[in-house]
N, C-alpha and C. Protein backbone atom coordinates (compact mmCIF):
# COMPACT_ATOMS: atom_id res chain seq x y z
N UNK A 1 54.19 109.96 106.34
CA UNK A 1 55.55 110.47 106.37
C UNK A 1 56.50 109.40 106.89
N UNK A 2 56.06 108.61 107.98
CA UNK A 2 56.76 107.85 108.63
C UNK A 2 56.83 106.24 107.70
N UNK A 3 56.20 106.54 106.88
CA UNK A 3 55.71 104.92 105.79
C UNK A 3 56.77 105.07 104.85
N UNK A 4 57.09 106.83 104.27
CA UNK A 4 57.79 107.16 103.34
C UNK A 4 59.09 107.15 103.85
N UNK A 5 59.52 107.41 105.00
CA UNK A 5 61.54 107.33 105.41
C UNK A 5 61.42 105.68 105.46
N UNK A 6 60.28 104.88 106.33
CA UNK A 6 61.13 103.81 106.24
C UNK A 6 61.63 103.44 104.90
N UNK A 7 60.54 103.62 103.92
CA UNK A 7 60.44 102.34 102.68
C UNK A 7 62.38 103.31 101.93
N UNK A 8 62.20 104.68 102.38
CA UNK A 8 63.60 105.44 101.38
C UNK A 8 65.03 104.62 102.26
N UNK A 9 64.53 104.42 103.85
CA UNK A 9 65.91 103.62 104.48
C UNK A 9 65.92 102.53 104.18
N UNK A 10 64.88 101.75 103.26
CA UNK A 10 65.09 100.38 102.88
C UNK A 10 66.18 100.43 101.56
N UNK A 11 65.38 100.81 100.75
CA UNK A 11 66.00 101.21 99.40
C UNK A 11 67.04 101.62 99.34
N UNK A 12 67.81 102.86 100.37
CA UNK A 12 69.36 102.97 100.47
C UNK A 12 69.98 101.48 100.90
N UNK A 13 69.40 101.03 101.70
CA UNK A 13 70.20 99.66 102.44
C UNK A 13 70.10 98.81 101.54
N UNK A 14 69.10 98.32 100.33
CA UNK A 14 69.31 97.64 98.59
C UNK A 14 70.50 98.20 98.13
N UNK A 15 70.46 99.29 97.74
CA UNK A 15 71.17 99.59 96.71
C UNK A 15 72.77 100.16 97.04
N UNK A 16 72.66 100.69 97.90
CA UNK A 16 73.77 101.29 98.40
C UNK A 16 75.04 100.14 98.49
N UNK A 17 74.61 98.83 99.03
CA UNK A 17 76.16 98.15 98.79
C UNK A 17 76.31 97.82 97.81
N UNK A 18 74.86 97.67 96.67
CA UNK A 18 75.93 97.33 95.03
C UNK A 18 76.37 98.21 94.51
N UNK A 19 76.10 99.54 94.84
CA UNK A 19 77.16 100.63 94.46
C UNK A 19 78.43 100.51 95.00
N UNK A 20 78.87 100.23 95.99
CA UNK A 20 80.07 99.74 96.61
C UNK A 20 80.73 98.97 95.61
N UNK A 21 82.59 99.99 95.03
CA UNK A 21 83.04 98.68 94.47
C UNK A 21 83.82 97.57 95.54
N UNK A 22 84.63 96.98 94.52
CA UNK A 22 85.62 96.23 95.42
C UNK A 22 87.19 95.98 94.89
N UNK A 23 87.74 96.01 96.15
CA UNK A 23 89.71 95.91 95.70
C UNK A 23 90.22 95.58 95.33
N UNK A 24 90.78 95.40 94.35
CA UNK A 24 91.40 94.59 93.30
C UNK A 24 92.94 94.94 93.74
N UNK A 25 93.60 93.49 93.25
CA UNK A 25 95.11 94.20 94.18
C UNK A 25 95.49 93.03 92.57
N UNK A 26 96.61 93.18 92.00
CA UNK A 26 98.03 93.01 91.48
C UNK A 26 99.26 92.86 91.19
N UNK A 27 99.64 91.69 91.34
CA UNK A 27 101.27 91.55 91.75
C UNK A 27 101.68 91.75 90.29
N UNK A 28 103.03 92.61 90.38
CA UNK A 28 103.77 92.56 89.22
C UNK A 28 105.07 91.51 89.16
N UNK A 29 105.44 90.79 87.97
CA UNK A 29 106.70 90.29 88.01
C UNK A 29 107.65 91.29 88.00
N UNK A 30 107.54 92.28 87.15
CA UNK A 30 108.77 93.45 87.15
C UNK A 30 107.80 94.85 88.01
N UNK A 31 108.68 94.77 89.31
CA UNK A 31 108.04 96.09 90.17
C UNK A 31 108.69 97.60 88.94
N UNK A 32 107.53 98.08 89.15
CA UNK A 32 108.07 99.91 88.93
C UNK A 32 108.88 100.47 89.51
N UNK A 33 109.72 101.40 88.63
CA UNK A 33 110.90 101.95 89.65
C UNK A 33 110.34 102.89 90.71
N UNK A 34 108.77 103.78 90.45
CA UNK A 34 108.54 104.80 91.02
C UNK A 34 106.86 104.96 91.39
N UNK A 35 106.22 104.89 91.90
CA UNK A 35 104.98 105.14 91.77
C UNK A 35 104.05 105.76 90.80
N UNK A 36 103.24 104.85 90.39
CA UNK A 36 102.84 104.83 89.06
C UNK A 36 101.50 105.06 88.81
N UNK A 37 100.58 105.58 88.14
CA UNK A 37 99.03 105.98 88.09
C UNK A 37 98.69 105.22 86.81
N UNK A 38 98.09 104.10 86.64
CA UNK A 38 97.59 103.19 85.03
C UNK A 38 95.82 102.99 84.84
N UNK A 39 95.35 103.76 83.96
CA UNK A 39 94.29 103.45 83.80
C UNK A 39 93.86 102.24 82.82
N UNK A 40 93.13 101.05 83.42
CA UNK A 40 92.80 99.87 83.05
C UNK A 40 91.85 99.21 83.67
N UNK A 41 91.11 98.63 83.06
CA UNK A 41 89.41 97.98 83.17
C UNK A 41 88.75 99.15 84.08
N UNK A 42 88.60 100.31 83.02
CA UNK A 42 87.59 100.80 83.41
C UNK A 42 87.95 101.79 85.25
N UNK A 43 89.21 101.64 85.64
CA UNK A 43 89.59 102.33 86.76
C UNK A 43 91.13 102.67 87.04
N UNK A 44 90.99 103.73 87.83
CA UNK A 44 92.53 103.71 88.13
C UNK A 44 93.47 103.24 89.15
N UNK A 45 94.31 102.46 88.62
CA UNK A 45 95.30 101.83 89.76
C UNK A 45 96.35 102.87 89.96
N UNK A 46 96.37 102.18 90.94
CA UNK A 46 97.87 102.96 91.57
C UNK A 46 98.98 101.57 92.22
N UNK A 47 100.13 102.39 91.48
CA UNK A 47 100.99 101.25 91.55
C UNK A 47 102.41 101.67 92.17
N UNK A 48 102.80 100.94 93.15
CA UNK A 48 103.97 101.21 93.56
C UNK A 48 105.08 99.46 93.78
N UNK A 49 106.29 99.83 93.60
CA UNK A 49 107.06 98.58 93.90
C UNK A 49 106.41 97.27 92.84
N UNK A 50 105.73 96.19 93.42
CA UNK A 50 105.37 95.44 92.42
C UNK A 50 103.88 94.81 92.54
N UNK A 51 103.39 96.03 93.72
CA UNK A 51 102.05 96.24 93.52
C UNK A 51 101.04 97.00 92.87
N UNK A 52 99.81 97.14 92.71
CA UNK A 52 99.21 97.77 91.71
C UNK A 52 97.40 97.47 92.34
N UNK A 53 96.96 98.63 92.89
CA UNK A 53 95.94 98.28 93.57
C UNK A 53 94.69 99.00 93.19
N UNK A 54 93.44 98.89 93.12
CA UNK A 54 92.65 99.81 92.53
C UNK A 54 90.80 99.20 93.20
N UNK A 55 89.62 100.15 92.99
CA UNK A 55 88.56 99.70 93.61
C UNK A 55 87.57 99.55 91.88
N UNK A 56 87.19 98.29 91.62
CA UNK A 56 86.38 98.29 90.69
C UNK A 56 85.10 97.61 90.96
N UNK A 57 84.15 98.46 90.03
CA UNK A 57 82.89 98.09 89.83
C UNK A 57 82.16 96.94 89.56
N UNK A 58 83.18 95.42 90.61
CA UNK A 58 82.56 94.13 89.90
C UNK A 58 83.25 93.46 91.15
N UNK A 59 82.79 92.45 91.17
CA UNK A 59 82.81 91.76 92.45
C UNK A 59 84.06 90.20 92.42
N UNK A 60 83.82 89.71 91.15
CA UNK A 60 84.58 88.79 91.30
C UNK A 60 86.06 88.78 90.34
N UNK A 61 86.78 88.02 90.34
CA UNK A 61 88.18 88.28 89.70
C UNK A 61 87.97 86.86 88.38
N UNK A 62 88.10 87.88 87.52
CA UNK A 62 88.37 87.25 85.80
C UNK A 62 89.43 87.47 84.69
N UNK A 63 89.54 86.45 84.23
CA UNK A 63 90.32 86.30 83.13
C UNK A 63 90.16 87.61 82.31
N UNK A 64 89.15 87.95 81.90
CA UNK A 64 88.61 89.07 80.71
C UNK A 64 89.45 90.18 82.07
N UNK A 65 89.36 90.72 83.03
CA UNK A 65 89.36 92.23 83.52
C UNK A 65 91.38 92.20 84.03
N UNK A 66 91.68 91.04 83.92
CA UNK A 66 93.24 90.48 84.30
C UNK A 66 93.82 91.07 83.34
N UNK A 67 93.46 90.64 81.87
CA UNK A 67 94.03 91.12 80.85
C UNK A 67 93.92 92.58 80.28
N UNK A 68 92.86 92.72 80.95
CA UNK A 68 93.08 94.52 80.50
C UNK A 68 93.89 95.10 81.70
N UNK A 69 94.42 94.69 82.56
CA UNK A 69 95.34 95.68 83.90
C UNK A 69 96.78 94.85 82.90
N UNK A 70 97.06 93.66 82.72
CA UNK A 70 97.99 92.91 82.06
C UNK A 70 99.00 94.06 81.36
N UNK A 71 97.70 94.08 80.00
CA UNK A 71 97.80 94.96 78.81
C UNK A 71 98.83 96.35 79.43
N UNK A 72 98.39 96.76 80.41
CA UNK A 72 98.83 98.33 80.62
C UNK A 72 99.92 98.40 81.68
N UNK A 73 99.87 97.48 82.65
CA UNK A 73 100.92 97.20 83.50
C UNK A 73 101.77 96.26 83.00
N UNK A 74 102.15 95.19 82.62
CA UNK A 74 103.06 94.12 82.24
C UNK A 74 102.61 92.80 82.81
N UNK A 75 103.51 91.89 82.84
CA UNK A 75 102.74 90.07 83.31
C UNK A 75 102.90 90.30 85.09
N UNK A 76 101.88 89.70 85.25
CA UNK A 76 101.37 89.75 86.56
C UNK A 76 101.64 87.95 87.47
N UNK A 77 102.56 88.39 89.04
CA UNK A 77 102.44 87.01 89.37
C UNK A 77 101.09 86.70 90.08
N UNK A 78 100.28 87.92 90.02
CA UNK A 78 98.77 87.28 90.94
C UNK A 78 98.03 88.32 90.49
N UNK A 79 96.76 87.82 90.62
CA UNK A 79 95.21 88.58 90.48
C UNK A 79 94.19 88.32 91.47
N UNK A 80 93.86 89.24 92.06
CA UNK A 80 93.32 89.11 93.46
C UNK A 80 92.33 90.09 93.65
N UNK A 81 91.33 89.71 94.63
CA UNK A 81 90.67 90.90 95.94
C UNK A 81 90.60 89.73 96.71
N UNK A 82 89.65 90.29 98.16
CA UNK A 82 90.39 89.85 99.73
C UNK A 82 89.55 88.53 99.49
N UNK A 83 88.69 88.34 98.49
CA UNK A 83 87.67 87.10 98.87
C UNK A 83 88.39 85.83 97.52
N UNK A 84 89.08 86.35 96.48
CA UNK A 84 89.60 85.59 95.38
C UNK A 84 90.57 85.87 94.75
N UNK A 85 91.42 84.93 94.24
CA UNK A 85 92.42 85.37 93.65
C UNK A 85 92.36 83.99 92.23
N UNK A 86 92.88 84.65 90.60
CA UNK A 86 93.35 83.74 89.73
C UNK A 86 94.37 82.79 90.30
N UNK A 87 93.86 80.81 89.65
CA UNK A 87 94.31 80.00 89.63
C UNK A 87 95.68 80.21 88.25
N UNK A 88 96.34 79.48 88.81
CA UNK A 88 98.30 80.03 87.68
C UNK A 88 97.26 79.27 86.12
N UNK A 89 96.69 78.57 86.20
CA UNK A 89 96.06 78.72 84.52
C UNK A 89 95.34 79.61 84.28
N UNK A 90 94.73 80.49 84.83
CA UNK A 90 93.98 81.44 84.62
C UNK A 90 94.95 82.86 84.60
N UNK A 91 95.78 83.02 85.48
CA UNK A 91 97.09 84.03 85.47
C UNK A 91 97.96 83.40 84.11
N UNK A 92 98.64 82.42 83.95
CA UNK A 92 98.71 82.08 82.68
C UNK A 92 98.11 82.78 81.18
N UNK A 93 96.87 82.76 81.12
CA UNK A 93 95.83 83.04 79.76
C UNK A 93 96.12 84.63 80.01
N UNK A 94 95.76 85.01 80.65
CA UNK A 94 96.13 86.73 81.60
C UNK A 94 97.33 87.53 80.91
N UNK A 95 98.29 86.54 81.14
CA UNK A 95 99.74 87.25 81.03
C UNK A 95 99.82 87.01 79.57
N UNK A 96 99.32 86.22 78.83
CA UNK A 96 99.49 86.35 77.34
C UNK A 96 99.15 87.69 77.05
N UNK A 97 98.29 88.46 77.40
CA UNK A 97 98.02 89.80 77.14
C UNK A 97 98.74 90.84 77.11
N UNK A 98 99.88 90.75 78.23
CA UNK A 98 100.83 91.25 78.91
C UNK A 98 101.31 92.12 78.03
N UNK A 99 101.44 93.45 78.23
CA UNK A 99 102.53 94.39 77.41
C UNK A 99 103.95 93.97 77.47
N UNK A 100 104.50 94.07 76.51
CA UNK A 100 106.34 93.86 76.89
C UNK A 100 107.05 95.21 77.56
């Protein structure tokens, strides 16, 4: 019994932080007039002023997941979470996506 909780408290402590997503935050060039709800890459942001913040299922910040928040929010001056943010050529390729 005691062989079986440890090995199940191991296995939560594996798996449990890659279930954990992570924060994705969004600067807009044109802020929203009002607080805003946008579903894009797969989650929902929430957006107020000329931020736009949301928790997704992937760890690092890309070109491919930029352009789908782009697409639905408008051109973006940054792409970020707390550990990375897009280089302006990479926000560049991004904002081509950009809805008008």
């Amino acid at each position: 019994m005691l062989r079986s909780l440890s090995l199940t408290a191991a296995m939560a402590a594996i798996v449990l932080p890659a279930a954990a997503g992570t924060n994705f935050t969004a600067k807009l060039t044109t802020p929203v007039d009002s607080s805003e709800r946008v579903i894009a890459a797969k989650a929902l942001w929430n957006c107020d002023g000329d931020t736009c913040v949301a928790e997704l299922n992937r760890r690092t910040v890309t070109v491919r997941t930029c352009k789908k928040v782009a697409s639905e929010v408008g051109a973006l001056a940054a792409f970020s979470t707390a550990e990375e943010s897009l280089s302006e050529e990479d926000l560049a390729k991004c904002n081509k996506a950009a809805k008008d």
